[in-house]
PDB file of N, CA and C in Angstrom:
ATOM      1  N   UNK A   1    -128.575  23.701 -65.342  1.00  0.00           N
ATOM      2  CA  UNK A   1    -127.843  24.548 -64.413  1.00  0.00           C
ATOM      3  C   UNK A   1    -126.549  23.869 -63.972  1.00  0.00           C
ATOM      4  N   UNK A   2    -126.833  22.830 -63.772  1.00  0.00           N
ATOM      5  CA  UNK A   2    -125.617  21.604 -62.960  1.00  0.00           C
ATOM      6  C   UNK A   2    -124.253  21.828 -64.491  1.00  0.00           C
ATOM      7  N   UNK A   3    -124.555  21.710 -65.360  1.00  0.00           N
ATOM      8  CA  UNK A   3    -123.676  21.561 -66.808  1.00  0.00           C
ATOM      9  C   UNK A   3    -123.291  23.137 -66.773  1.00  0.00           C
ATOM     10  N   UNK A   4    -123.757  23.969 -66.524  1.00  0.00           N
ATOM     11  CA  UNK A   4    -123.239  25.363 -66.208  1.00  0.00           C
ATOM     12  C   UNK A   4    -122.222  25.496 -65.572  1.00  0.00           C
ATOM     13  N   UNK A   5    -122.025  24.502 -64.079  1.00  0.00           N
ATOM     14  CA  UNK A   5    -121.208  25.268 -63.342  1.00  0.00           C
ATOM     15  C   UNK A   5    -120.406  24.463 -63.814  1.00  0.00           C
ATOM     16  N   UNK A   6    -120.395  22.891 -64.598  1.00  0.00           N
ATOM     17  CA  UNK A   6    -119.176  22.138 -65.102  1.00  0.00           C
ATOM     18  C   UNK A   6    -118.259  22.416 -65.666  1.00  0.00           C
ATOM     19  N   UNK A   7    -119.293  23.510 -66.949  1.00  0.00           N
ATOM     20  CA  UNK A   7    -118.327  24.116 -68.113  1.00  0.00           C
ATOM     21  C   UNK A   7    -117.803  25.495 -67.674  1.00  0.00           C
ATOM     22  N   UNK A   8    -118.126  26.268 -66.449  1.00  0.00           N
ATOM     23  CA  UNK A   8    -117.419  26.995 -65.883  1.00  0.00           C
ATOM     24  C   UNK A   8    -116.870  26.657 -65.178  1.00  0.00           C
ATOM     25  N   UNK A   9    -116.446  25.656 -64.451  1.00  0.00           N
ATOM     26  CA  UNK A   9    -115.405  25.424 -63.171  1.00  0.00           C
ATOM     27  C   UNK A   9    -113.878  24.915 -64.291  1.00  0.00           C
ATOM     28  N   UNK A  10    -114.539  23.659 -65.368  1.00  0.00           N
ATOM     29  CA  UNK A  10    -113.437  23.484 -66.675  1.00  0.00           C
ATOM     30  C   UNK A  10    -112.752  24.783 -67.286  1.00  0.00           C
ATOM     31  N   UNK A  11    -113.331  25.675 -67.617  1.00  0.00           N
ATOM     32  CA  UNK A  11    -112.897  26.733 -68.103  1.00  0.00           C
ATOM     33  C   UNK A  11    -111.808  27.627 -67.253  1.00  0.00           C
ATOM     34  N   UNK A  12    -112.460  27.675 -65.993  1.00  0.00           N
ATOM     35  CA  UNK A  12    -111.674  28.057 -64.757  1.00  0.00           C
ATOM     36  C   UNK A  12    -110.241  27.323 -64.513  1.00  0.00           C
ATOM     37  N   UNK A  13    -110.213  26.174 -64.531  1.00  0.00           N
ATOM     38  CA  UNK A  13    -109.014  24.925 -64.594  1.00  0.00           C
ATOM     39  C   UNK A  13    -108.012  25.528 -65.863  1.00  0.00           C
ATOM     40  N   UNK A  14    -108.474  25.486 -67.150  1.00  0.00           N
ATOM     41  CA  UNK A  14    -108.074  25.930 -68.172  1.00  0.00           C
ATOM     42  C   UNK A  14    -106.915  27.041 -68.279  1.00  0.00           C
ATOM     43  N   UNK A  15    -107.855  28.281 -67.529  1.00  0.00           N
ATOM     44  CA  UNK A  15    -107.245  29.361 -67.005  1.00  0.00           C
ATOM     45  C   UNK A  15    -106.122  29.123 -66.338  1.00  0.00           C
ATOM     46  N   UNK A  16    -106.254  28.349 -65.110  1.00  0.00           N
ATOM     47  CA  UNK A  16    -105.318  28.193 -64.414  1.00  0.00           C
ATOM     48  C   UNK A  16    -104.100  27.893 -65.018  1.00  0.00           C
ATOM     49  N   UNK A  17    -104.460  26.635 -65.569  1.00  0.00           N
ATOM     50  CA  UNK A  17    -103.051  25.784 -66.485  1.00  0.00           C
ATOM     51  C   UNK A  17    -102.484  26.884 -67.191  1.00  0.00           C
ATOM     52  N   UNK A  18    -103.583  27.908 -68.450  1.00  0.00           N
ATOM     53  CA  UNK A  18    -102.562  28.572 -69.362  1.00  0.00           C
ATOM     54  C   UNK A  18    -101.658  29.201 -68.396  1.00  0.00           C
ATOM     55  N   UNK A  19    -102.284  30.462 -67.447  1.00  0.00           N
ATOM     56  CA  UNK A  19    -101.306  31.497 -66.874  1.00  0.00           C
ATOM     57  C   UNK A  19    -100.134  30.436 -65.552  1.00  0.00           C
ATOM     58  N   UNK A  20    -100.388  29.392 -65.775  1.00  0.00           N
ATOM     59  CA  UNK A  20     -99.124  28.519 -64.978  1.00  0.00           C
ATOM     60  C   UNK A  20     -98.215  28.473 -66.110  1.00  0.00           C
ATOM     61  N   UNK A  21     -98.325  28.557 -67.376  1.00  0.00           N
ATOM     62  CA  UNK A  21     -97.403  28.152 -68.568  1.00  0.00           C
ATOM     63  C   UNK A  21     -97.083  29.156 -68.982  1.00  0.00           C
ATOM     64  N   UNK A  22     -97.455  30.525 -68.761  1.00  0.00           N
ATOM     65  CA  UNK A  22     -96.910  31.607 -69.158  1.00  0.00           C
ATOM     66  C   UNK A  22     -96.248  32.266 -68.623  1.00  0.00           C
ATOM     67  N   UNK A  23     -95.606  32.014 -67.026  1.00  0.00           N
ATOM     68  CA  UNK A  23     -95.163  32.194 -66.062  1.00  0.00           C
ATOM     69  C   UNK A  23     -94.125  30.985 -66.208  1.00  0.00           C
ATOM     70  N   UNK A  24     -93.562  30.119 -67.396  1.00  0.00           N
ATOM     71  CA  UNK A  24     -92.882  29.046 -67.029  1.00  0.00           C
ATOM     72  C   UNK A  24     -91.673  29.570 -68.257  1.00  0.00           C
ATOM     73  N   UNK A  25     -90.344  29.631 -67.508  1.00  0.00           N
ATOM     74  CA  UNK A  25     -89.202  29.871 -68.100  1.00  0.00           C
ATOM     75  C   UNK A  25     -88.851  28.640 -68.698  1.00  0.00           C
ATOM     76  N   UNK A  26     -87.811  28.595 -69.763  1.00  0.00           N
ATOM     77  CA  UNK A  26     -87.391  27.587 -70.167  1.00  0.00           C
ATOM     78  C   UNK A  26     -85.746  27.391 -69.987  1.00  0.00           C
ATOM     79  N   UNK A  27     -85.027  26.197 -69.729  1.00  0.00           N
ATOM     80  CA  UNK A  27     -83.564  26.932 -69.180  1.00  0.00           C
ATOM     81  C   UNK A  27     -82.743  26.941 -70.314  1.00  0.00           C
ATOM     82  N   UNK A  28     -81.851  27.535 -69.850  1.00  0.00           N
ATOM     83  CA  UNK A  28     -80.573  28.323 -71.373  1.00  0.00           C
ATOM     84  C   UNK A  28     -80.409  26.725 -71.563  1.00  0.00           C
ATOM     85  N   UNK A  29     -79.919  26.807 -72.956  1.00  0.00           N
ATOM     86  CA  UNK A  29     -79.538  25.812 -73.651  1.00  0.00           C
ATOM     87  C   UNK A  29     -78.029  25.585 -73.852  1.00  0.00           C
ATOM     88  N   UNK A  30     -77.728  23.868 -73.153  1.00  0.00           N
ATOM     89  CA  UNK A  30     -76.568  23.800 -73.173  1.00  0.00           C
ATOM     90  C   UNK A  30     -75.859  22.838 -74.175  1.00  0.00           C
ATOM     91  N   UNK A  31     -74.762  23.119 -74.686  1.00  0.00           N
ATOM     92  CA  UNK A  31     -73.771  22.746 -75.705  1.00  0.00           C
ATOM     93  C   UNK A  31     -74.128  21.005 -76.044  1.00  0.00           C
ATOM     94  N   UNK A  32     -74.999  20.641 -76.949  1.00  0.00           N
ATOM     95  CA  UNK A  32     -73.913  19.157 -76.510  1.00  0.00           C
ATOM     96  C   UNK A  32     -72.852  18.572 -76.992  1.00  0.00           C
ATOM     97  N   UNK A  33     -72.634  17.984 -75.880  1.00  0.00           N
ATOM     98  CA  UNK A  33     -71.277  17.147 -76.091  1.00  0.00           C
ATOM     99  C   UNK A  33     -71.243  15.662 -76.530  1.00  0.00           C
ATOM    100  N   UNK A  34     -71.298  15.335 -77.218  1.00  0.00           N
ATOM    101  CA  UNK A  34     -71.275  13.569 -77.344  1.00  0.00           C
ATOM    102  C   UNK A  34     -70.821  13.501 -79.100  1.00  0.00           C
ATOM    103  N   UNK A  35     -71.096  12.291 -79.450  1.00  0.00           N
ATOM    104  CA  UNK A  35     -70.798  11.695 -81.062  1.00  0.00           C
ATOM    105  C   UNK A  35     -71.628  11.632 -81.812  1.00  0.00           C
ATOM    106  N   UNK A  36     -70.850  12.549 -82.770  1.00  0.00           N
ATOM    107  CA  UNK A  36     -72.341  12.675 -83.738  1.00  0.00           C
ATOM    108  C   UNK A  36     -72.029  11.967 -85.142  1.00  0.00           C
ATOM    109  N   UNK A  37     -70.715  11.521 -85.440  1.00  0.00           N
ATOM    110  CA  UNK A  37     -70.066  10.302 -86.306  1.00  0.00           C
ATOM    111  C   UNK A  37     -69.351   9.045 -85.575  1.00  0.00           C
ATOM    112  N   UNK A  38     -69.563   8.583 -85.631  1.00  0.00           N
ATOM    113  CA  UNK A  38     -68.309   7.236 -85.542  1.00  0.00           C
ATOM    114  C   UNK A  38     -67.465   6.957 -86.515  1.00  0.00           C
ATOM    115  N   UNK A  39     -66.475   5.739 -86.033  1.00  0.00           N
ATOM    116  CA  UNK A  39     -65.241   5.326 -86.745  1.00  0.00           C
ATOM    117  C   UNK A  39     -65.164   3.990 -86.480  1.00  0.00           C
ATOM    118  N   UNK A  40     -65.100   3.315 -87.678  1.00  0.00           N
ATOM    119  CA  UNK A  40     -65.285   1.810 -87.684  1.00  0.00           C
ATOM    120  C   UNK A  40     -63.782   1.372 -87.611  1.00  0.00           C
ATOM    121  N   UNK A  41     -62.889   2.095 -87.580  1.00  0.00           N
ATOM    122  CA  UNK A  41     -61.107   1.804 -87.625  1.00  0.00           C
ATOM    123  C   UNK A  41     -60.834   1.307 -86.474  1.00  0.00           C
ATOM    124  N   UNK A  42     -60.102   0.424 -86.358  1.00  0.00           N
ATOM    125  CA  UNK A  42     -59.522  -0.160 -85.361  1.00  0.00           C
ATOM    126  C   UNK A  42     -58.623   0.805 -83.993  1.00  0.00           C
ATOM    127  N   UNK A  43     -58.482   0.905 -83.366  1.00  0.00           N
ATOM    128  CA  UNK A  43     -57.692   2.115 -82.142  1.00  0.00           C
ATOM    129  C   UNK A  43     -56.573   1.540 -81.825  1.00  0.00           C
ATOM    130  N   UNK A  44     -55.283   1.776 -82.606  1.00  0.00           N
ATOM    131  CA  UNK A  44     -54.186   1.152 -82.336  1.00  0.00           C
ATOM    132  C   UNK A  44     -53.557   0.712 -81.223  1.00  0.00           C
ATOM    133  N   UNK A  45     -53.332  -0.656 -80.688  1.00  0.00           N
ATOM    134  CA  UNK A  45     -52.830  -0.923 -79.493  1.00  0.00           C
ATOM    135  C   UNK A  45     -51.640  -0.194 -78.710  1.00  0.00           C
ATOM    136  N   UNK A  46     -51.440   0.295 -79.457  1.00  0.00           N
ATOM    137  CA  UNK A  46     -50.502   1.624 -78.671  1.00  0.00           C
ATOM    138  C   UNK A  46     -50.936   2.809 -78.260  1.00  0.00           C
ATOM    139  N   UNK A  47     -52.273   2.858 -77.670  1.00  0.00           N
ATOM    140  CA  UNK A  47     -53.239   4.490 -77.764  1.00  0.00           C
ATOM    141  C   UNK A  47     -53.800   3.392 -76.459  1.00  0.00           C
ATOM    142  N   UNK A  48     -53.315   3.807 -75.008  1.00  0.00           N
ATOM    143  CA  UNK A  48     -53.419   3.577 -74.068  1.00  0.00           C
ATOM    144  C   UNK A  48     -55.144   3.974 -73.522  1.00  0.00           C
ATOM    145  N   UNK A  49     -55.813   3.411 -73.251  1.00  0.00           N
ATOM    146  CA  UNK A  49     -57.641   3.305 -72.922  1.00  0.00           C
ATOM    147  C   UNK A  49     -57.247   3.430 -71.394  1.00  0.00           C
ATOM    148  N   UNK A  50     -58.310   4.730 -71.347  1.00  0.00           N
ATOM    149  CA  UNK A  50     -58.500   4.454 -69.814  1.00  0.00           C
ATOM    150  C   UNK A  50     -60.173   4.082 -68.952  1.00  0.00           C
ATOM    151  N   UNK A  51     -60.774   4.163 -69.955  1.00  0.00           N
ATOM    152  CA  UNK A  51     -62.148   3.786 -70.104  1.00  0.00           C
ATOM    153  C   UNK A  51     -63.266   3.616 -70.934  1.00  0.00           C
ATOM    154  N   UNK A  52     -64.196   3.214 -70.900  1.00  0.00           N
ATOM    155  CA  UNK A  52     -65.031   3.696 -72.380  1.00  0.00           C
ATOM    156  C   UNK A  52     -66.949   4.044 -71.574  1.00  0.00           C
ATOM    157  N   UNK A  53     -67.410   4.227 -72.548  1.00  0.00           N
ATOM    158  CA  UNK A  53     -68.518   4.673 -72.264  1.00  0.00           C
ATOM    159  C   UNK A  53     -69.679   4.385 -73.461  1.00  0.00           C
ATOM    160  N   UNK A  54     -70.823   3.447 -73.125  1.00  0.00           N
ATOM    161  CA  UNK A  54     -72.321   3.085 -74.437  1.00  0.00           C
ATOM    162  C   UNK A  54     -72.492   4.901 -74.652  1.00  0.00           C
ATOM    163  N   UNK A  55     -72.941   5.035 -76.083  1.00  0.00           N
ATOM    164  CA  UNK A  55     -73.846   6.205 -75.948  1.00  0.00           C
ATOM    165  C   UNK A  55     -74.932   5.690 -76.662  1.00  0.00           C
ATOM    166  N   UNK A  56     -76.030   6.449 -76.256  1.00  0.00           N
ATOM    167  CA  UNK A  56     -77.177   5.479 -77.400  1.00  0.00           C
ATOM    168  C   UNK A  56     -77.745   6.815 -77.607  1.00  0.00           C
ATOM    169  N   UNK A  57     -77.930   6.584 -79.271  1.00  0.00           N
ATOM    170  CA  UNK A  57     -78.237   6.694 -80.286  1.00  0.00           C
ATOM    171  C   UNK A  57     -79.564   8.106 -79.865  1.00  0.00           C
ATOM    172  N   UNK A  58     -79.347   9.695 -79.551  1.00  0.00           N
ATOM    173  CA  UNK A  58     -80.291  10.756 -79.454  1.00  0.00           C
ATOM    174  C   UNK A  58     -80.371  11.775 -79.966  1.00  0.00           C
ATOM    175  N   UNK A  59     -80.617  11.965 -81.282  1.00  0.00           N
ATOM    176  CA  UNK A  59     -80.200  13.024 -82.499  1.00  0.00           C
ATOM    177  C   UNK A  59     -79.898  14.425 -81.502  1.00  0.00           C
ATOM    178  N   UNK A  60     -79.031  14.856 -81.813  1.00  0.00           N
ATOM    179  CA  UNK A  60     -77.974  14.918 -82.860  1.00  0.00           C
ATOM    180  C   UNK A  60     -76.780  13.467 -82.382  1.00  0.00           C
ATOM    181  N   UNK A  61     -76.768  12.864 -81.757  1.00  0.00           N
ATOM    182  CA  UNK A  61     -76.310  12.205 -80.933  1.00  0.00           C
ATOM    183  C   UNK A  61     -76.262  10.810 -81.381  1.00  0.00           C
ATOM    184  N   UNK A  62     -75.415   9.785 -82.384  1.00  0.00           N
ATOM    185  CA  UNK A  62     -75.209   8.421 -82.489  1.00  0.00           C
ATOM    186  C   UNK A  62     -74.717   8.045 -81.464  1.00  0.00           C
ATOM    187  N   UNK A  63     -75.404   6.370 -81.935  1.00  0.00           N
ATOM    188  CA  UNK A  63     -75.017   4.863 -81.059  1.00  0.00           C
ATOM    189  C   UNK A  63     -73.155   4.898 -81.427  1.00  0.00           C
ATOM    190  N   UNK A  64     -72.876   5.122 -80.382  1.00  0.00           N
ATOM    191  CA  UNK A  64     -71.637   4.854 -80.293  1.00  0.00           C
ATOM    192  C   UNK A  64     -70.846   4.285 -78.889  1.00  0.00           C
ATOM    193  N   UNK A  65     -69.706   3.684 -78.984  1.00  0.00           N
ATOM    194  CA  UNK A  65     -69.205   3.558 -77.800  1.00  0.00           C
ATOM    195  C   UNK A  65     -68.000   4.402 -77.424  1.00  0.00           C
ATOM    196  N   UNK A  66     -67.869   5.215 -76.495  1.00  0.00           N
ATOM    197  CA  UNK A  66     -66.695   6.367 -76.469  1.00  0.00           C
ATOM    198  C   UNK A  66     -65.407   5.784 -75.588  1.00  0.00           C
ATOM    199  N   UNK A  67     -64.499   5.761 -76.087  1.00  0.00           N
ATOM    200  CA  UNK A  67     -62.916   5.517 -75.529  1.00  0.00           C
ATOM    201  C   UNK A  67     -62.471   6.629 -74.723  1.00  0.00           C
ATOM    202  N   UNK A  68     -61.928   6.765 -74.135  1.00  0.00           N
ATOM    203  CA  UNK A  68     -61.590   7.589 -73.132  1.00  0.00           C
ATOM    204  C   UNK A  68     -59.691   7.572 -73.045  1.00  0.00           C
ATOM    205  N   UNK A  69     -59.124   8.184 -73.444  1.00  0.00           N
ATOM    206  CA  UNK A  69     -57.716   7.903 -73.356  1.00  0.00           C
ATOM    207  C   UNK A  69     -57.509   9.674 -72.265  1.00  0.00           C
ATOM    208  N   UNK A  70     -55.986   9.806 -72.111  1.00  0.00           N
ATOM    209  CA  UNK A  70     -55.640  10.020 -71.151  1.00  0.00           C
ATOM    210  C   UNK A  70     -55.885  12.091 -71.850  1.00  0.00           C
ATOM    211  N   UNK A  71     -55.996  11.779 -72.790  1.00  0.00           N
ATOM    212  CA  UNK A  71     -56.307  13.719 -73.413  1.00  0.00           C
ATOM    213  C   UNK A  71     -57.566  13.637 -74.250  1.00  0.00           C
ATOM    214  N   UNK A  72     -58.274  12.667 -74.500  1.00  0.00           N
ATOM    215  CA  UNK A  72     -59.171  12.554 -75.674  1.00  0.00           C
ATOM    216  C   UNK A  72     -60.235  11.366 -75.776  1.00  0.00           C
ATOM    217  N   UNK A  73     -61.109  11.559 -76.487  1.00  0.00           N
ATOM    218  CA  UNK A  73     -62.265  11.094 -76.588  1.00  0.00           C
ATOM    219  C   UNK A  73     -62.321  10.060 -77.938  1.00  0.00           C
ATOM    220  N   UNK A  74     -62.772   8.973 -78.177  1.00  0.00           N
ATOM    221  CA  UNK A  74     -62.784   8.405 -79.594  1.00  0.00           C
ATOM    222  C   UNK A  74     -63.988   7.786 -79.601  1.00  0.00           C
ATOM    223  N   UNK A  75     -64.803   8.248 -81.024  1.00  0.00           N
ATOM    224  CA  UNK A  75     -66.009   7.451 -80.751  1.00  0.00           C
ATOM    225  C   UNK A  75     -65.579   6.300 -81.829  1.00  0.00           C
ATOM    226  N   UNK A  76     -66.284   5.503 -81.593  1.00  0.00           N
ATOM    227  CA  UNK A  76     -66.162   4.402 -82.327  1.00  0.00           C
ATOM    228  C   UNK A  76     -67.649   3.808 -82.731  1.00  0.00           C
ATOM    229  N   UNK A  77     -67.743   2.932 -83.789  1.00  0.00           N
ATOM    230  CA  UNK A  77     -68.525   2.042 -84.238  1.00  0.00           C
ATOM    231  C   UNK A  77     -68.950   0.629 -83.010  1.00  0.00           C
ATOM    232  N   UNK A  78     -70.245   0.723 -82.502  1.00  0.00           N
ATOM    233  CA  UNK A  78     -70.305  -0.640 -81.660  1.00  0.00           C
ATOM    234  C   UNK A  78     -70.188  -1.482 -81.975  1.00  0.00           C
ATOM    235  N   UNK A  79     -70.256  -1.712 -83.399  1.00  0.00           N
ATOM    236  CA  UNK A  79     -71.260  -2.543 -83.907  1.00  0.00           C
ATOM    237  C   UNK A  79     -69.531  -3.138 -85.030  1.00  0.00           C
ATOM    238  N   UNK A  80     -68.509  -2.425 -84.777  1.00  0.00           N
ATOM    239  CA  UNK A  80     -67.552  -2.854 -85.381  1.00  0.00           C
ATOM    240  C   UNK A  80     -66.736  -4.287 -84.244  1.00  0.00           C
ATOM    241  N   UNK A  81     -66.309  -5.319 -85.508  1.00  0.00           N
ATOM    242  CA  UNK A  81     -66.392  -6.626 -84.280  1.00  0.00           C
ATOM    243  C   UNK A  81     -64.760  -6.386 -83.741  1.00  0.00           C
ATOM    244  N   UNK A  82     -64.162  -5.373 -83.525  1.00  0.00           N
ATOM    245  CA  UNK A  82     -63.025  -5.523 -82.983  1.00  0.00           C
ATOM    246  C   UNK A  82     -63.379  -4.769 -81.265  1.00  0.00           C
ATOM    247  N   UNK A  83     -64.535  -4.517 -81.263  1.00  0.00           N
ATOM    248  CA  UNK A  83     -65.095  -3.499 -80.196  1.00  0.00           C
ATOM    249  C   UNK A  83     -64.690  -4.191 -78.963  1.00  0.00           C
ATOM    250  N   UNK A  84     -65.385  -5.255 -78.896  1.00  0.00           N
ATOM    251  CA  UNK A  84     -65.659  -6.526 -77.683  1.00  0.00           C
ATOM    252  C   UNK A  84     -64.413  -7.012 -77.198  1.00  0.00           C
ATOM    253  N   UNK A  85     -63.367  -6.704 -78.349  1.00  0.00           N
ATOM    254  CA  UNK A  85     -61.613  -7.089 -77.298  1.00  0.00           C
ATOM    255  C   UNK A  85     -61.296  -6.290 -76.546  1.00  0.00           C
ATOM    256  N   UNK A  86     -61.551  -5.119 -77.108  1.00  0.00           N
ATOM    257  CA  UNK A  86     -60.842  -4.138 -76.599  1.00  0.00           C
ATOM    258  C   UNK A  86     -61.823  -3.442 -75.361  1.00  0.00           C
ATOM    259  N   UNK A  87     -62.831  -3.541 -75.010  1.00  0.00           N
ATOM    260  CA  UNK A  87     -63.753  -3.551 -73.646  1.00  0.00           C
ATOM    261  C   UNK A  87     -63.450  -4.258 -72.729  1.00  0.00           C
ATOM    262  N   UNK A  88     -62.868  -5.871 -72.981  1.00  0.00           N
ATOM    263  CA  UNK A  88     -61.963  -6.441 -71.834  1.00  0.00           C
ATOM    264  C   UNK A  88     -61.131  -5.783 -71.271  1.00  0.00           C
ATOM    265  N   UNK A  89     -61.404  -5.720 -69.756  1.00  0.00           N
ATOM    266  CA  UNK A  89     -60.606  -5.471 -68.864  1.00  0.00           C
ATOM    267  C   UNK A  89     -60.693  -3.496 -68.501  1.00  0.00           C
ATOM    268  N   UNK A  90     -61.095  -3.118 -69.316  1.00  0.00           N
ATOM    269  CA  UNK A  90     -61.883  -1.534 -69.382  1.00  0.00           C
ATOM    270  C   UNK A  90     -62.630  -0.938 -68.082  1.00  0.00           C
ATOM    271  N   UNK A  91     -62.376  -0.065 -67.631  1.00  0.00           N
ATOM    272  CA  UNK A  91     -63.761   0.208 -66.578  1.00  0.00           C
ATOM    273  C   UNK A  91     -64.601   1.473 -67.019  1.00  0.00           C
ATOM    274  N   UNK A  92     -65.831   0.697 -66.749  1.00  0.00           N
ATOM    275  CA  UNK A  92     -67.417   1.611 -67.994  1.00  0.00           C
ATOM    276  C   UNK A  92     -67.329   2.945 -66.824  1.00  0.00           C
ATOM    277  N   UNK A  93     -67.790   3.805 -67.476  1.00  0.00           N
ATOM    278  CA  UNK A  93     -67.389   4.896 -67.062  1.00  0.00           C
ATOM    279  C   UNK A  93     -68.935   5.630 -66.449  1.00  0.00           C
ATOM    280  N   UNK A  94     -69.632   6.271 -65.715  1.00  0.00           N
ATOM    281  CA  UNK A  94     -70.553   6.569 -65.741  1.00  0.00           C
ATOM    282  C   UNK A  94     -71.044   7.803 -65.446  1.00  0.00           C
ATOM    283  N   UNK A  95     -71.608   8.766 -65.804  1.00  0.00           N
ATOM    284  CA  UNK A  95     -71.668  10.411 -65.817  1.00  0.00           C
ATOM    285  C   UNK A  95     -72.592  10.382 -64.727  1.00  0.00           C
TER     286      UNK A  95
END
């Protein structure tokens, strides 16, 4: 009798959960924005930085580090060794 009311009170729980999940919207889906290639090229010292930003690596979405200039976005290669000069003196940017 006792295992009766177990597997009916579980079943009852059950219930609950599905019609909580069928009652559960999902929200509109928004654009993303980030790097989905990089560029191992150097960013000519004449292309004024006004910040940069890590992105790590969330499909559709590569490990990249993003430059920030005064109209535009550049992703770049981290992992390219000219990266680490040009982060001196930079301020990391944070969303």
């Amino acid at each position: 009798m006792q295992l009766c009311w177990k597997l009916a009170l579980m079943m009852l729980v059950l219930v609950c959960v599905t019609a909580q999940q069928h009652n559960y919207r999902r929200p509109t889906r928004v654009g993303v924005s980030c790097c989905k290639e990089v560029s191992g090229g150097r960013i000519p010292a004449s292309i004024k930085l006004m910040g940069y930003k890590h992105q790590n690596a969330l499909s559709p979405c590569v490990d990249a580090v993003i430059f920030y200039t005064e109209k535009e976005k550049l992703c770049s290669d981290p992992k390219a060794p000219w990266i680490k000069n040009r982060l001196n003196g930079l301020k990391k940017i944070v969303d």
